[in-house]
N, C-alpha and C. Protein backbone atom coordinates (compact mmCIF):
# COMPACT_ATOMS: atom_id res chain seq x y z
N UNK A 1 286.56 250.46 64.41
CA UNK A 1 286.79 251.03 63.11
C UNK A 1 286.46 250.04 61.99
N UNK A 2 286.91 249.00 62.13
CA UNK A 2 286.46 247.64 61.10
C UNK A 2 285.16 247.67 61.18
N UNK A 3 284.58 247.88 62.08
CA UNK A 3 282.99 247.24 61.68
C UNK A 3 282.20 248.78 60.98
N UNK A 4 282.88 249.91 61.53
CA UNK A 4 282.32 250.95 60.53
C UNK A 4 282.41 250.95 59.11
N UNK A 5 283.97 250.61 58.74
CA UNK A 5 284.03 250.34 56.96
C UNK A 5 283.52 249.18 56.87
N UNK A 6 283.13 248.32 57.49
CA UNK A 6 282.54 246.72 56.54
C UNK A 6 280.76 247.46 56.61
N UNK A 7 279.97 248.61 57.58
CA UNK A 7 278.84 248.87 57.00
C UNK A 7 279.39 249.53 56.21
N UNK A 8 279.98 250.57 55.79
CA UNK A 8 280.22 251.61 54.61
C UNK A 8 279.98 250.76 53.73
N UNK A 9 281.35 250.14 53.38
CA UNK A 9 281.70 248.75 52.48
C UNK A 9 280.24 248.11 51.65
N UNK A 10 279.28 248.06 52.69
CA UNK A 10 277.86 246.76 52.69
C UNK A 10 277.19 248.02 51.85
N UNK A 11 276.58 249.10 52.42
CA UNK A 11 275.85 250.34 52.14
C UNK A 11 276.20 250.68 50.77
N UNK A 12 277.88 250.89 50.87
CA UNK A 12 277.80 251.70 49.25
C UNK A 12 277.82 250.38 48.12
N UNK A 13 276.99 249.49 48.65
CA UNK A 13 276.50 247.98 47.46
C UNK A 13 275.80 248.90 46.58
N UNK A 14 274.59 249.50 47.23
CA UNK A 14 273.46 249.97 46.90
C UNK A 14 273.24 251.16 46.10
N UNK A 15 274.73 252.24 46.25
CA UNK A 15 274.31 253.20 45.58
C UNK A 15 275.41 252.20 44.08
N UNK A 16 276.40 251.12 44.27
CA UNK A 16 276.83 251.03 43.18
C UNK A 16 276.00 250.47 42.49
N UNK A 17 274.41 249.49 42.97
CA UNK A 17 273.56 248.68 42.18
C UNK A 17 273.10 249.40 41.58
N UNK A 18 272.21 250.58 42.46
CA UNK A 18 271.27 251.44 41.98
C UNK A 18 271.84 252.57 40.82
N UNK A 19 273.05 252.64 40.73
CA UNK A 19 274.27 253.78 39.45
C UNK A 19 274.15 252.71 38.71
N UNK A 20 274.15 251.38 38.51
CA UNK A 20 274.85 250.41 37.76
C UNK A 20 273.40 250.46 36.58
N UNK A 21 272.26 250.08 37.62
CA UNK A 21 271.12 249.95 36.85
C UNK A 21 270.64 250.98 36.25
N UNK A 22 270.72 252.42 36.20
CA UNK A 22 270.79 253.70 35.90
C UNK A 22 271.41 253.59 35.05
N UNK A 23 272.60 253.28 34.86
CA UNK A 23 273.31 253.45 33.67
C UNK A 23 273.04 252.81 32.40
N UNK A 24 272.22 251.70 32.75
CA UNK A 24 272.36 250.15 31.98
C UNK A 24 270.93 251.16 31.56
N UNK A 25 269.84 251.47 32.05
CA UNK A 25 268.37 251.59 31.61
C UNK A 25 269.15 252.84 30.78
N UNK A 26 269.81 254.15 31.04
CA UNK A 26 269.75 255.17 30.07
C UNK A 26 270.96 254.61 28.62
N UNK A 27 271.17 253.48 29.04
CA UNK A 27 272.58 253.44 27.63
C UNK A 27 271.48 252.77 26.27
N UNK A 28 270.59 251.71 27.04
CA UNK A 28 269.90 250.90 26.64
C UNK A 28 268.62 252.06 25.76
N UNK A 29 267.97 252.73 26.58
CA UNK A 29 266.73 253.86 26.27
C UNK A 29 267.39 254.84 25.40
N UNK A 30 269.28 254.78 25.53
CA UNK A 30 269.88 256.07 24.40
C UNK A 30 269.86 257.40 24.93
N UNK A 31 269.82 257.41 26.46
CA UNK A 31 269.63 258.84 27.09
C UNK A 31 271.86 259.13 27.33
N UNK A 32 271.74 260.19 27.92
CA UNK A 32 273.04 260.22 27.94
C UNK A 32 273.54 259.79 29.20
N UNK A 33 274.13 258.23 29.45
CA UNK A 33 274.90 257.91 30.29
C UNK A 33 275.86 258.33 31.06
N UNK A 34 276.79 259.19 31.04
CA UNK A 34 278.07 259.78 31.34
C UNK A 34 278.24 259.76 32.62
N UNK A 35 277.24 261.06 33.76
CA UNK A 35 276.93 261.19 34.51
C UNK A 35 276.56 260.14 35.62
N UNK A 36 276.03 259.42 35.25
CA UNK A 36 275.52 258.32 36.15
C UNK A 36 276.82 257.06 35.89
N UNK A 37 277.22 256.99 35.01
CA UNK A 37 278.23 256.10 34.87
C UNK A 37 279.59 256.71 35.83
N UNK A 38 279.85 257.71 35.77
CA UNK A 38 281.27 258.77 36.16
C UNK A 38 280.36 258.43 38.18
N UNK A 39 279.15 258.30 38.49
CA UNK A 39 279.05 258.20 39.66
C UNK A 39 279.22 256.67 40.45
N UNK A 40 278.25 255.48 38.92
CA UNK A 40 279.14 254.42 39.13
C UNK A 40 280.50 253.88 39.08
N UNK A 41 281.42 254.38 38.53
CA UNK A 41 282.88 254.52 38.66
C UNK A 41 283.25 254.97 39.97
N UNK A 42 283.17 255.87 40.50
CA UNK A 42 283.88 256.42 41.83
C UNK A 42 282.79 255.47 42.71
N UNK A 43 281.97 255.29 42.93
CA UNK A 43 281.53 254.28 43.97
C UNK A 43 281.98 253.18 43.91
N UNK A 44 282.34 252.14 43.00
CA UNK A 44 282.33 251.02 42.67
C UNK A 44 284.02 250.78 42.95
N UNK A 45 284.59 252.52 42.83
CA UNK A 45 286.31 251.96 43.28
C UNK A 45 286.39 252.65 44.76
N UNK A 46 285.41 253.34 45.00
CA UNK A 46 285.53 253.38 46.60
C UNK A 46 285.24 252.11 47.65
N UNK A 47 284.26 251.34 46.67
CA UNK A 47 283.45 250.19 47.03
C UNK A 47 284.77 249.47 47.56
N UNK A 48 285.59 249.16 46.25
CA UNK A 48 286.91 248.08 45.98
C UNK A 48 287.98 248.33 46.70
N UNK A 49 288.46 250.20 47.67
CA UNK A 49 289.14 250.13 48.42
C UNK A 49 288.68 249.86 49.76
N UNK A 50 287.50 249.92 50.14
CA UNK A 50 286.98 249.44 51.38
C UNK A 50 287.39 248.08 51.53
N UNK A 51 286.55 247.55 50.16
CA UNK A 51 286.62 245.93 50.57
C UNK A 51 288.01 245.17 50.74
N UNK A 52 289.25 245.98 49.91
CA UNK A 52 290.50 245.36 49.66
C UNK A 52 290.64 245.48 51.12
N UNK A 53 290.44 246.40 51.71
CA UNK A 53 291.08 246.93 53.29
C UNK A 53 290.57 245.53 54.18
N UNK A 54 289.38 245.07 53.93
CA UNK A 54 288.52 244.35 55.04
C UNK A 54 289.03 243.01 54.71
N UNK A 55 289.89 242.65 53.35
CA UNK A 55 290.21 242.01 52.87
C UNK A 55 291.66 241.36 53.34
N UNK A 56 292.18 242.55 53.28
CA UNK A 56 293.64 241.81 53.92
C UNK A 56 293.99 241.86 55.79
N UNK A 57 293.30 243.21 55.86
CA UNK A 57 293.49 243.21 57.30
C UNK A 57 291.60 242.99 58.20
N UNK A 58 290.82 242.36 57.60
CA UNK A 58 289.77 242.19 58.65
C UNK A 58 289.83 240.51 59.09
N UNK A 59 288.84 240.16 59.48
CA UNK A 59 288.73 238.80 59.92
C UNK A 59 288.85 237.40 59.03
N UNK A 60 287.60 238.22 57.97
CA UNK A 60 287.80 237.12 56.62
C UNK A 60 288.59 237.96 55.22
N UNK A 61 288.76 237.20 54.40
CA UNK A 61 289.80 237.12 52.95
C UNK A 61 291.12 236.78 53.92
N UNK A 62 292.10 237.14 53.76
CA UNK A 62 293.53 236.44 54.00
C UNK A 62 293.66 236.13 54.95
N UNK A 63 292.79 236.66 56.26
CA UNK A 63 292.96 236.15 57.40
C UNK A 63 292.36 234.59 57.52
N UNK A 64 291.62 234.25 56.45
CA UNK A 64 291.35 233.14 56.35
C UNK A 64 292.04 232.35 55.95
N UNK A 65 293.01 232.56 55.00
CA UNK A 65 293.92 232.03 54.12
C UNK A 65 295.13 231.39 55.20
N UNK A 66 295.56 232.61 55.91
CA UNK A 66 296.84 232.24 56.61
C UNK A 66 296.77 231.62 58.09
N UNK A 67 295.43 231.73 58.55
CA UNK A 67 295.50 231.00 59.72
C UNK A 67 294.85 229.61 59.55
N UNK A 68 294.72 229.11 58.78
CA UNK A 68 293.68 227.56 58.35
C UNK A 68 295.45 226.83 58.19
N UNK A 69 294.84 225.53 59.07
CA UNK A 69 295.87 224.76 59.27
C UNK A 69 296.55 224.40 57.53
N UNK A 70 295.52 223.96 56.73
CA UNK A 70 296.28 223.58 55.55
C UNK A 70 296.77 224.84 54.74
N UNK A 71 296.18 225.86 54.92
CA UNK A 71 296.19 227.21 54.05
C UNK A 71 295.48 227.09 52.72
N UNK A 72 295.32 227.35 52.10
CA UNK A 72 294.69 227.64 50.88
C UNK A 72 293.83 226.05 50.46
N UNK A 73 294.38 225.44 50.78
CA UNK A 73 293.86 223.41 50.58
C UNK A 73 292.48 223.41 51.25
N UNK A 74 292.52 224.05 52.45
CA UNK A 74 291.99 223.65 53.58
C UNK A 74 290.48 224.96 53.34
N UNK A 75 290.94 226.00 52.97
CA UNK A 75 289.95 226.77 52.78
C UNK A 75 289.26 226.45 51.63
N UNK A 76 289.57 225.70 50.60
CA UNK A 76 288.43 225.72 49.27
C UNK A 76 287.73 224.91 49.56
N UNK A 77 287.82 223.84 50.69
CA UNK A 77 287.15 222.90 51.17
C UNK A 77 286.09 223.23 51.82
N UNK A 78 286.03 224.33 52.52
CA UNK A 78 284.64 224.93 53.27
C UNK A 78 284.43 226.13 52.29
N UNK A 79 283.03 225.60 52.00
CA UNK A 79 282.45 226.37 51.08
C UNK A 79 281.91 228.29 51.38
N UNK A 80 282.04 227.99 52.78
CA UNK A 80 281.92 230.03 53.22
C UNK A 80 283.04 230.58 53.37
N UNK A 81 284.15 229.45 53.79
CA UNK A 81 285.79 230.44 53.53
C UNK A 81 286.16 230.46 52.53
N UNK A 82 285.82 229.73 51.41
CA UNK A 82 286.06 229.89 50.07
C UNK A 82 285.34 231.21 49.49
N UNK A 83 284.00 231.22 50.03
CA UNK A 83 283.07 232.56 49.26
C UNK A 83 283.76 233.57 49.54
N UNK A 84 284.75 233.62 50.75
CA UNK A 84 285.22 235.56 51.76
C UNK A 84 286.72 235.68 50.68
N UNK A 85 287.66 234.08 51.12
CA UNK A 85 288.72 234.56 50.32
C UNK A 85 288.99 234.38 49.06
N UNK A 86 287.95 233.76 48.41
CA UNK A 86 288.44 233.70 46.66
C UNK A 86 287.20 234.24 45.97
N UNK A 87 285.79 233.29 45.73
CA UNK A 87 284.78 234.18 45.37
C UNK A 87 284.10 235.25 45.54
N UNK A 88 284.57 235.72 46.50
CA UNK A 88 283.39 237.43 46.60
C UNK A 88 284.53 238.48 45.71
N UNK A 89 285.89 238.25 46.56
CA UNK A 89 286.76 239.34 45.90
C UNK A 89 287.22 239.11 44.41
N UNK A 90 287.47 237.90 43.88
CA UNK A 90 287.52 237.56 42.59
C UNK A 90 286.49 237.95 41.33
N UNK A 91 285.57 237.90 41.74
CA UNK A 91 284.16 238.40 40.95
C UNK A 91 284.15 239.96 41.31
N UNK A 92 284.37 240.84 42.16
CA UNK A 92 283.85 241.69 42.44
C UNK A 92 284.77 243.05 42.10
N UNK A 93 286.29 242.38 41.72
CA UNK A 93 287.33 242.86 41.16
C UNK A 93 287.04 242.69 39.49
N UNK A 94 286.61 241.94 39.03
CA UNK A 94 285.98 241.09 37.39
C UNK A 94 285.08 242.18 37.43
N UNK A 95 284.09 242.30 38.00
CA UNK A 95 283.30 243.54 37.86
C UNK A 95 283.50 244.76 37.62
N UNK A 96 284.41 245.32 38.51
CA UNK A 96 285.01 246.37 38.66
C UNK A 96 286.22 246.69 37.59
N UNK A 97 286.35 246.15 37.10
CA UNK A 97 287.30 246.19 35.92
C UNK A 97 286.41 246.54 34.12
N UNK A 98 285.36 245.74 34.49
CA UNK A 98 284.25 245.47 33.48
C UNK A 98 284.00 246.66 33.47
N UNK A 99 283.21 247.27 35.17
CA UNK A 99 282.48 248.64 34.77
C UNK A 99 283.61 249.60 33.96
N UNK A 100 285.01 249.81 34.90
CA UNK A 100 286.13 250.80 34.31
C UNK A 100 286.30 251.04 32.52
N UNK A 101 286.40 249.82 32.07
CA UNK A 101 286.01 249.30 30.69
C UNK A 101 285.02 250.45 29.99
N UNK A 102 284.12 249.61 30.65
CA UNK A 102 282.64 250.43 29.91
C UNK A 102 282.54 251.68 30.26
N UNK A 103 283.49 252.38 31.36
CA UNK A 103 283.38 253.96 31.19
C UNK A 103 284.05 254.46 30.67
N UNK A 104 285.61 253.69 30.51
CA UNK A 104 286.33 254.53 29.43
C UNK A 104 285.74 254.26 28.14
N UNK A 105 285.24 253.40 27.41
CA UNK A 105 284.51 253.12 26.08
C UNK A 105 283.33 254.51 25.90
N UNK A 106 282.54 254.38 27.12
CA UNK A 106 281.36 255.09 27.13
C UNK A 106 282.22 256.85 26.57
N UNK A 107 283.27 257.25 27.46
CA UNK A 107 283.75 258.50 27.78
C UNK A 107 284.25 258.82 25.89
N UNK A 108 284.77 257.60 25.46
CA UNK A 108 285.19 257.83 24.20
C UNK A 108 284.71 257.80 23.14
N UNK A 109 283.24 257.60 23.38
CA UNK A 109 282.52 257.40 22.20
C UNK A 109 281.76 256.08 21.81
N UNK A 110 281.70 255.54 22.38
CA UNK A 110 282.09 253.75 21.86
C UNK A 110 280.47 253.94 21.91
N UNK A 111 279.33 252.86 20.87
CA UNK A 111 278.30 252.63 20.80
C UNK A 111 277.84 251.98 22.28
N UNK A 112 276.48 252.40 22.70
CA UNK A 112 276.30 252.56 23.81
C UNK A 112 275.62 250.94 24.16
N UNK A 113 275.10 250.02 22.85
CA UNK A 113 275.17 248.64 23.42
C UNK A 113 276.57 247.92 23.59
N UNK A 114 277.26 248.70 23.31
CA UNK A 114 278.95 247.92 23.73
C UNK A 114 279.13 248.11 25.78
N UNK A 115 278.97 249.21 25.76
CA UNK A 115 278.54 249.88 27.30
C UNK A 115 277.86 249.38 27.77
N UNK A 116 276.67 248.93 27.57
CA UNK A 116 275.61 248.06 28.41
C UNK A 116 276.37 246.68 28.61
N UNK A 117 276.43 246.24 27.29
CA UNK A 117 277.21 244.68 27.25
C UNK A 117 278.22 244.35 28.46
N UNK A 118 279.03 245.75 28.88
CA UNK A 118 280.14 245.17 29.65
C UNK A 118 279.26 245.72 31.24
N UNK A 119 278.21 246.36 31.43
CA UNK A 119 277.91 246.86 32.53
C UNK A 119 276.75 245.60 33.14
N UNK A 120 276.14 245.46 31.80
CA UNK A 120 275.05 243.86 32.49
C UNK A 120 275.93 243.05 32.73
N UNK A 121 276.82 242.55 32.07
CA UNK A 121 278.14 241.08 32.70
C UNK A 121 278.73 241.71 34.22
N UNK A 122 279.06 242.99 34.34
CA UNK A 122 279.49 243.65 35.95
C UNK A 122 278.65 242.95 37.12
N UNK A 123 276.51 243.77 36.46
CA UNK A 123 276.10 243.40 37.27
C UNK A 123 275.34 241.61 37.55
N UNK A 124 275.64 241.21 36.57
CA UNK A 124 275.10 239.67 36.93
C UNK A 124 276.48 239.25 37.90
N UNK A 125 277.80 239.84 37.86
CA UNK A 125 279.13 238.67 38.56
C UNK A 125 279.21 239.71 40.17
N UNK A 126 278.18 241.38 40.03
CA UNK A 126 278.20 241.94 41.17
C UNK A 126 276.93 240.98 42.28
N UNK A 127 275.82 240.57 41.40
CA UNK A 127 274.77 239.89 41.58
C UNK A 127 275.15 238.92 42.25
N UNK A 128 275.98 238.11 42.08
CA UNK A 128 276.06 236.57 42.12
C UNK A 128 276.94 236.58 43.04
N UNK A 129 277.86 237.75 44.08
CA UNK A 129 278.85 237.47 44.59
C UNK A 129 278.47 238.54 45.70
N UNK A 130 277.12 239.17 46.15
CA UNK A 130 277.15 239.66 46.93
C UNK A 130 276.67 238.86 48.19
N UNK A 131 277.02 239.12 49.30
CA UNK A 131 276.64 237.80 50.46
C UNK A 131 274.63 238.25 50.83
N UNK A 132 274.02 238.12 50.41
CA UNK A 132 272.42 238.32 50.23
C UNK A 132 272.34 237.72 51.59
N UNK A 133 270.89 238.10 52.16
CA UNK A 133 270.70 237.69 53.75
C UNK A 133 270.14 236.25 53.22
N UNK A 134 269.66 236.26 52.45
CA UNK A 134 269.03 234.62 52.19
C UNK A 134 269.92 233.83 51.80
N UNK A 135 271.37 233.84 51.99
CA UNK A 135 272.50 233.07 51.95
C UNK A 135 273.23 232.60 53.10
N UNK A 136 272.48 231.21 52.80
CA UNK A 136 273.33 230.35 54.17
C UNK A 136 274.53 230.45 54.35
N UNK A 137 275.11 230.55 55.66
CA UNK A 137 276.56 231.05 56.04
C UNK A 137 277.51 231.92 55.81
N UNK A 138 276.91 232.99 55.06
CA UNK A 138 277.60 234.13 54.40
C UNK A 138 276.47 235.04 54.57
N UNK A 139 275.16 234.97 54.61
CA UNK A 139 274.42 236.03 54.57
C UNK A 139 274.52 237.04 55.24
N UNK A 140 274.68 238.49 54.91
CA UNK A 140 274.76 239.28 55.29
C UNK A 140 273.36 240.69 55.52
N UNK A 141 273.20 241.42 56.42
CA UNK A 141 272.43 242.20 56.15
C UNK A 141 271.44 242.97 55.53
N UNK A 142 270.23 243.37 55.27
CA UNK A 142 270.17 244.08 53.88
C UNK A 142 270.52 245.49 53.80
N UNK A 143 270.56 246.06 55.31
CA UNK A 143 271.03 247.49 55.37
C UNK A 143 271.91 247.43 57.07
N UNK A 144 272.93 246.91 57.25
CA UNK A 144 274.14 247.10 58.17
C UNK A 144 274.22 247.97 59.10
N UNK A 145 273.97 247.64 60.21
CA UNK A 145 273.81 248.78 61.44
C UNK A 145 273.35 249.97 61.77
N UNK A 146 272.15 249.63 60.81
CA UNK A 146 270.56 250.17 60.71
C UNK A 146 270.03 249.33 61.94
């Protein structure tokens, strides 16, 4: 069952990149965002309950935390148990908060470079914190049990 939600988890990266960048090109071009934003929203918090799940009860995030002899000391010290339990979910929650932001702004009216503003900062900290296959010791897949 874990390894089915960590592909879900990996997979729905893609429809949140590909909604994210959709949104960002029509807010930017002045087309009407709503739609594509309301699809990046529900992916991006389906995204965040997968990952919380894989998070506390899979192998890495807390399981890293609580079985490392020093606990938390001992993990910032290795730089790939640091990426599972503090940087991937820390940034990726920052994101996810950012997008929520920019859809309630978007939903209420708010000028649509205010919306972009908070959806490009989402995707540069979604960017920077996803485990990419060209990342030593964290790299992950580009499409998961394909």
């Amino acid at each position: 069952m874990n390894t089915g939600l960590l592909h879900l988890h990996n997979l729905l990266r893609w429809v949140v990149l590909i909604s994210l960048l959709l949104s960002i090109v029509k807010l930017i071009s002045g087309g009407n965002a709503l739609k594509t934003s309301k699809i990046l929203l529900i992916s991006a918090h389906s995204t965040l309950v997968l990952g919380l799940y894989q998070y506390f009860f899979g192998a890495l995030g807390y399981k890293l935390i609580s079985t490392a002899a020093g606990g938390m000391k001992e993990v910032m010290k290795d730089a790939t148990a640091r990426f599972w339990a503090v940087e991937h979910i820390s940034s990726m929650i920052l994101a996810i908060v950012l997008i929520t932001i920019g859809h309630i702004r978007l939903k209420r009216g708010a000028k649509a470079n205010t919306t972009a503003t908070f959806y490009l900062i989402a995707l540069l900290l979604i960017l920077s914190a996803i485990p990419w296959p060209f990342r030593a010791g964290i790299g992950r897949p580009w499409f998961p049990g394909l």
